[in-house]
Protein backbone atom coordinates (compact mmCIF):
# COMPACT_ATOMS: atom_id res chain seq x y z
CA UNK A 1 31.38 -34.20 10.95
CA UNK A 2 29.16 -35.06 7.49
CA UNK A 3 26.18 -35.76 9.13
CA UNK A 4 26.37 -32.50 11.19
CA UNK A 5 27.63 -30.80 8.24
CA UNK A 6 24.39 -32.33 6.39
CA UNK A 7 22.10 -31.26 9.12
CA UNK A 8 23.44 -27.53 9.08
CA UNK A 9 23.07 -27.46 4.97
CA UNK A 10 19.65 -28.57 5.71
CA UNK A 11 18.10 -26.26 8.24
CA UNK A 12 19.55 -23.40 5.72
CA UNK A 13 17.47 -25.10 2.97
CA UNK A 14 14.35 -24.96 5.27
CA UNK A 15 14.84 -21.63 6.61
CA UNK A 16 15.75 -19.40 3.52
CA UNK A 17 13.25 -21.67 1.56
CA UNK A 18 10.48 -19.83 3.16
CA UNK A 19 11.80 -16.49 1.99
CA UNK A 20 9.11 -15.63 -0.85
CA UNK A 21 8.76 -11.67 -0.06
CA UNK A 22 11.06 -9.92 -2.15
CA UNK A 23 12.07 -6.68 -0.93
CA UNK A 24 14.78 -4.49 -2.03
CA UNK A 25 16.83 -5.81 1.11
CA UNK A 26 16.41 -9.31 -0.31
CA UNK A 27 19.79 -9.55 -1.44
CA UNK A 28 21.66 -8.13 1.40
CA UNK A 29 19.20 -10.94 2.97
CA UNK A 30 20.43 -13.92 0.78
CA UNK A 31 24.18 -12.80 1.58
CA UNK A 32 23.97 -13.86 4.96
CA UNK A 33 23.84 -17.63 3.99
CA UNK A 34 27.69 -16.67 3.46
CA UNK A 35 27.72 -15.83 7.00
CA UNK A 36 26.10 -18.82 8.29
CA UNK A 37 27.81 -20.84 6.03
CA UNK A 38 31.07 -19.39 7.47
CA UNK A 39 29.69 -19.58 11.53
CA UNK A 40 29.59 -22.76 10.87
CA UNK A 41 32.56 -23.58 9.06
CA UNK A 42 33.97 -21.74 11.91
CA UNK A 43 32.39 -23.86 14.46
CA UNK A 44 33.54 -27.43 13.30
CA UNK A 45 37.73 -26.51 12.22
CA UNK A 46 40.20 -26.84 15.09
CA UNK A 47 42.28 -24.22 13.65
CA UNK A 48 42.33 -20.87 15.91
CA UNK A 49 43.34 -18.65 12.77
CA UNK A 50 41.35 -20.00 10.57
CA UNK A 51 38.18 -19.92 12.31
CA UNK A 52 38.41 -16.22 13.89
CA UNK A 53 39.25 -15.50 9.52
CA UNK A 54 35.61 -17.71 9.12
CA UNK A 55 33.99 -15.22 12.21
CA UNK A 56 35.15 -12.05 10.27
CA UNK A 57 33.84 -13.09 6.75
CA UNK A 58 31.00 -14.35 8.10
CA UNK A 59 30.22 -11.09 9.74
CA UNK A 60 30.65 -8.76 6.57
CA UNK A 61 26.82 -10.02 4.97
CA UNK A 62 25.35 -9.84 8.79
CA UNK A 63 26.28 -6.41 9.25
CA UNK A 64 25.72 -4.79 5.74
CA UNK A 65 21.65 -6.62 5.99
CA UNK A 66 21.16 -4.87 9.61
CA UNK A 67 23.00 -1.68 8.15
CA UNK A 68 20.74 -2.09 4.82
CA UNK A 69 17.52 -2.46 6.76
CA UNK A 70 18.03 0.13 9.26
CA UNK A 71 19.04 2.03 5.85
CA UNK A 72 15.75 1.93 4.68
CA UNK A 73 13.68 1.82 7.90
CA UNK A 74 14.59 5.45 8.33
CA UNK A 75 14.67 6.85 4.69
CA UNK A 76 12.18 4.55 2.32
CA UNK A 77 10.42 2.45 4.28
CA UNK A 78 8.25 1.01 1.41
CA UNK A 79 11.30 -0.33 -0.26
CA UNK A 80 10.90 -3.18 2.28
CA UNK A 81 7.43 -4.00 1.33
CA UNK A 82 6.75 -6.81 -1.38
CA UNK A 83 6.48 -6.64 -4.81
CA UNK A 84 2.76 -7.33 -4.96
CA UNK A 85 2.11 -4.84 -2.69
CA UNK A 86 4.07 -2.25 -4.69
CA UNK A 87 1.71 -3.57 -7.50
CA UNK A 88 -1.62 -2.92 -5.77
CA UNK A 89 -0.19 0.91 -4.25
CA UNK A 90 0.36 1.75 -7.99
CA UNK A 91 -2.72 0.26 -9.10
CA UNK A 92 -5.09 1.85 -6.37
CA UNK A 93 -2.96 5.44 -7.37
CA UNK A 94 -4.22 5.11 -11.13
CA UNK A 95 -5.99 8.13 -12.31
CA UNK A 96 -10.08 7.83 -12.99
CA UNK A 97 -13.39 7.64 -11.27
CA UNK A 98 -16.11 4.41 -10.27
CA UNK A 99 -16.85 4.47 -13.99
CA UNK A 100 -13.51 4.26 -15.18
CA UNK A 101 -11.83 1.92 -13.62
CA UNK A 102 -8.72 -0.53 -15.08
CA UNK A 103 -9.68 -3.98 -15.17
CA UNK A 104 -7.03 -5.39 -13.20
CA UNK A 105 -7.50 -3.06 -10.64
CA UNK A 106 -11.22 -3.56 -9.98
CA UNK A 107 -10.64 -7.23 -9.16
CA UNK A 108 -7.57 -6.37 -6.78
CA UNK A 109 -9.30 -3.26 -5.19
CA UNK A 110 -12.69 -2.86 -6.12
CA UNK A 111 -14.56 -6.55 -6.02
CA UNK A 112 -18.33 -6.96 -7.41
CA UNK A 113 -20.82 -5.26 -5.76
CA UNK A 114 -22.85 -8.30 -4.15
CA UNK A 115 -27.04 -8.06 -4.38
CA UNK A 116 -26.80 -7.20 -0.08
CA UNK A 117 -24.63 -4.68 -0.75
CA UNK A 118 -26.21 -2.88 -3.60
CA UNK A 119 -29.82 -2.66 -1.66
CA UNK A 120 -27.61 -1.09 1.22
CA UNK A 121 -26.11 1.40 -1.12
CA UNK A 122 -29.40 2.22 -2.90
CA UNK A 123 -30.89 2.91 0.30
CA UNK A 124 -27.95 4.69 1.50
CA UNK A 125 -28.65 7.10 -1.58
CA UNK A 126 -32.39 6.79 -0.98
CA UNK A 127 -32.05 8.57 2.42
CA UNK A 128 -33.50 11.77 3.33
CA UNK A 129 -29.57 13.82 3.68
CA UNK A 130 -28.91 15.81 0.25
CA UNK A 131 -25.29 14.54 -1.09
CA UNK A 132 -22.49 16.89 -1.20
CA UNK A 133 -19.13 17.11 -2.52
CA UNK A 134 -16.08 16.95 -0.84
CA UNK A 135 -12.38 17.25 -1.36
CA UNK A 136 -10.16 14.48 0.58
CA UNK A 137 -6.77 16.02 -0.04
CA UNK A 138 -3.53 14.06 1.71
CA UNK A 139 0.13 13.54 2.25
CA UNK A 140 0.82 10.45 -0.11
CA UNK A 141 4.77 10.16 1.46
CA UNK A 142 2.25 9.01 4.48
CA UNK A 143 -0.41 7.17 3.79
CA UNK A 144 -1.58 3.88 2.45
CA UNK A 145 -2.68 4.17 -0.91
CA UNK A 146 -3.74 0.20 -1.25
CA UNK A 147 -5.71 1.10 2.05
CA UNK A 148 -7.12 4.50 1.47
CA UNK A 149 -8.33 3.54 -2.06
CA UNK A 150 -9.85 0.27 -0.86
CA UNK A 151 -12.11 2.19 1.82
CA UNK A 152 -12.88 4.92 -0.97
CA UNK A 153 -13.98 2.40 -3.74
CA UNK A 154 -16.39 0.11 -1.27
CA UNK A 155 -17.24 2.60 1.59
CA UNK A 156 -21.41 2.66 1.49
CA UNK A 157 -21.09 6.40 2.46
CA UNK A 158 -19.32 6.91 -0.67
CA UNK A 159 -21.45 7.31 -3.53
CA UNK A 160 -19.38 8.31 -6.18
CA UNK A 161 -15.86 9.10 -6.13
CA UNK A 162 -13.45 11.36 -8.36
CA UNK A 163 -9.39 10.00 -8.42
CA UNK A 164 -7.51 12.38 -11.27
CA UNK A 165 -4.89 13.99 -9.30
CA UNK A 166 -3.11 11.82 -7.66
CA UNK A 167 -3.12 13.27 -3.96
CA UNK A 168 -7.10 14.08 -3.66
CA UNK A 169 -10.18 12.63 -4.26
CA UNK A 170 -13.33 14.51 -4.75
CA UNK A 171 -15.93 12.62 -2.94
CA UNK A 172 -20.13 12.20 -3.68
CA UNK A 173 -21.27 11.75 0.24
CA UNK A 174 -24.55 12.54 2.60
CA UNK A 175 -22.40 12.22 5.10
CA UNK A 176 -20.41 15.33 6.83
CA UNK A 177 -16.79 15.86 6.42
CA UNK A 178 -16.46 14.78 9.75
CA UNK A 179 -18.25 11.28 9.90
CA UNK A 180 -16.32 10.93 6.61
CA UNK A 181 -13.05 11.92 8.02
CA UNK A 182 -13.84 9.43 11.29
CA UNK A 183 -14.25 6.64 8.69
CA UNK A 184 -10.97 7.32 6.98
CA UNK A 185 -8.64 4.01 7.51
CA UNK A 186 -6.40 4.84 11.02
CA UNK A 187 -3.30 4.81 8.86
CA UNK A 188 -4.04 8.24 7.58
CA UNK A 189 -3.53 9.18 10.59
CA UNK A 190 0.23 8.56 10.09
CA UNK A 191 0.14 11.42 7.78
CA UNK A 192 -1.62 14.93 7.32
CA UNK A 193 -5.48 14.56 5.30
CA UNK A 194 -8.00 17.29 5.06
CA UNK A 195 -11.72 16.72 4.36
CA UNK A 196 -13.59 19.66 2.94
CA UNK A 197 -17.26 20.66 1.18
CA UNK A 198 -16.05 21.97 -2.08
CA UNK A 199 -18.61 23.83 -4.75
CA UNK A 200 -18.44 22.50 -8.34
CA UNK A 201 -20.02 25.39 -9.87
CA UNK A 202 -16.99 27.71 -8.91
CA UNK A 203 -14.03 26.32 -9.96
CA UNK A 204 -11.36 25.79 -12.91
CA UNK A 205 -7.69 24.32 -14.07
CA UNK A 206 -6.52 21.98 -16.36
CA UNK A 207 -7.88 18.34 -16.81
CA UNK A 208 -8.65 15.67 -19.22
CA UNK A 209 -11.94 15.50 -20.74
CA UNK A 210 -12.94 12.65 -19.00
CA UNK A 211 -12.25 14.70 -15.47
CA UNK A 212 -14.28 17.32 -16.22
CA UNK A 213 -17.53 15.13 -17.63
CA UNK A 214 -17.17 13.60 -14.25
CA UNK A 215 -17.32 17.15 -12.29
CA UNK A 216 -20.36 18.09 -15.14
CA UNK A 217 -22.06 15.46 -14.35
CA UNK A 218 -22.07 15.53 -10.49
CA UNK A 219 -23.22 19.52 -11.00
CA UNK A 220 -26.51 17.80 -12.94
CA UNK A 221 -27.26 15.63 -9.97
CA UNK A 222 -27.11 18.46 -7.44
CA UNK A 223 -29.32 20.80 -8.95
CA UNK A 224 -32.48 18.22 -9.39
C-alpha cells in the first residue's frame, strides 16, 4: 500500500508541476488535488462508509473548478488567460503614437525595424498611391488587443499610426479601407470594426497636446 501510495503522490507532483499559467481559475484548479487526494484515499480503504465520505469530499473541488470555468467561459472569458498575456493586452492598449511609444512595450509589441524591412517600408511610402487617413474604430469587449496592436505597429501598409483613445486608431495608409480592413487580424472578426477615410482638417474635441501635434503634423504631410 506505500509504494502505491508513493506512486499516486508522485504522478500528482508531475502533473500539477506543469501548471505554470495562472489564471483566475487557478485556485479552484489547485483544489482538486483535495479531490484526487481523496479518490484515492477512497480507492485503497476497505471501509464502505468511509470511502463513499472520501467520493463526496473529493467531489466538492471537482465540481466548483468545472462550475468556475464554465463561470467564466460564458461571462469573462479573459479571466482565464495568463498573467503575461493580461500584461501585453494592457501594454498594446497604452495611449500614444509610433513616436511615442513606452519602452517596455516596444520590445514586447513593436521589435526593431530590421535594414529588409525598412527598404520595404521606404518603398512602400515611395509608391505612386497618395496616403490617406483613416479611422479603425472597434468593439474592444471583442477583439484582441495584443493582436490588433501587433498588426498595427509592424503592418508595411501602415505608415504611421495614431492610438489616444483607446477603441480607435487613426491610421497613415495608401492603401484603401478595404485592403486595410482585409488585412485586419481574423480575430476582429469576432467582434464589430469599422474602417473609414476621415479628413483632419474638419474636426475637433478634447485631447492632450501630444494628440493633437500628431493630427497637425499628419495635416503638413498631406498638403505637400
Amino acid at each position: 500500500m506505500d509504494d502505491r501510495l508513493q506512486y499516486l503522490l508522485g504522478r500528482f507532483r508531475a502533473i500539477f508541476g506543469r501548471i505554470t499559467v495562472n489564471s483566475a481559475a487557478n485556485p479552484s484548479l489547485w483544489l482538486c488535488v483535495v479531490s484526487l487526494l481523496c479518490f484515492s484515499l477512497a480507492y485503497l480503504t476497505n471501509d464502505g462508509v468511509f470511502r463513499w465520505g472520501l467520493f463526496g469530499i473529493g467531489a466538492l473541488p471537482a465540481i466548483n473548478a468545472l462550475v468556475t470555468i464554465q463561470r467564466f467561459l460564458w461571462t469573462e472569458p479573459r479571466y482565464l488567460r495568463s498573467e503575461d498575456h493580461h500584461l501585453r493586452s494592457q501594454l498594446a492598449e497604452r495611449l500614444g503614437d509610433e513616436s511615442n511609444q513606452l519602452e517596455v512595450a516596444q520590445v514586447l509589441l513593436n521589435p526593431p525595424e530590421t535594414p529588409a524591412t525598412a527598404r520595404r517600408n521606404k518603398k512602400i511610402e515611395q509608391m505612386g498611391k497618395e496616403p490617406k487617413i483613416y479611422a479603425l474604430l472597434y468593439d474592444r469587449d471583442s477583439v484582441d488587443i495584443e493582436v490588433l496592436h501587433a498588426f498595427i505597429a509592424t503592418s508595411p501598409m501602415v505608415q504611421r499610426w495614431w492610438h489616444y483613445i483607446k477603441s480607435c486608431y487613426l491610421i497613415k495608409s495608401d492603401k484603401s479601407a478595404s485592403e486595410i480592413a482585409d488585412a485586419l487580424p481574423r480575430s476582429m472578426r469576432d467582434g464589430s470594426f469599422l474602417v473609414v477615410e476621415v479628413d483632419l482638417k474638419n474636426g475637433n474635441g478634447w485631447l492632450t497636446d501630444k494628440a493633437w501635434e500628431w493630427i497637425h503634423l499628419r495635416q503638413e504631410e498631406l498638403q505637400v
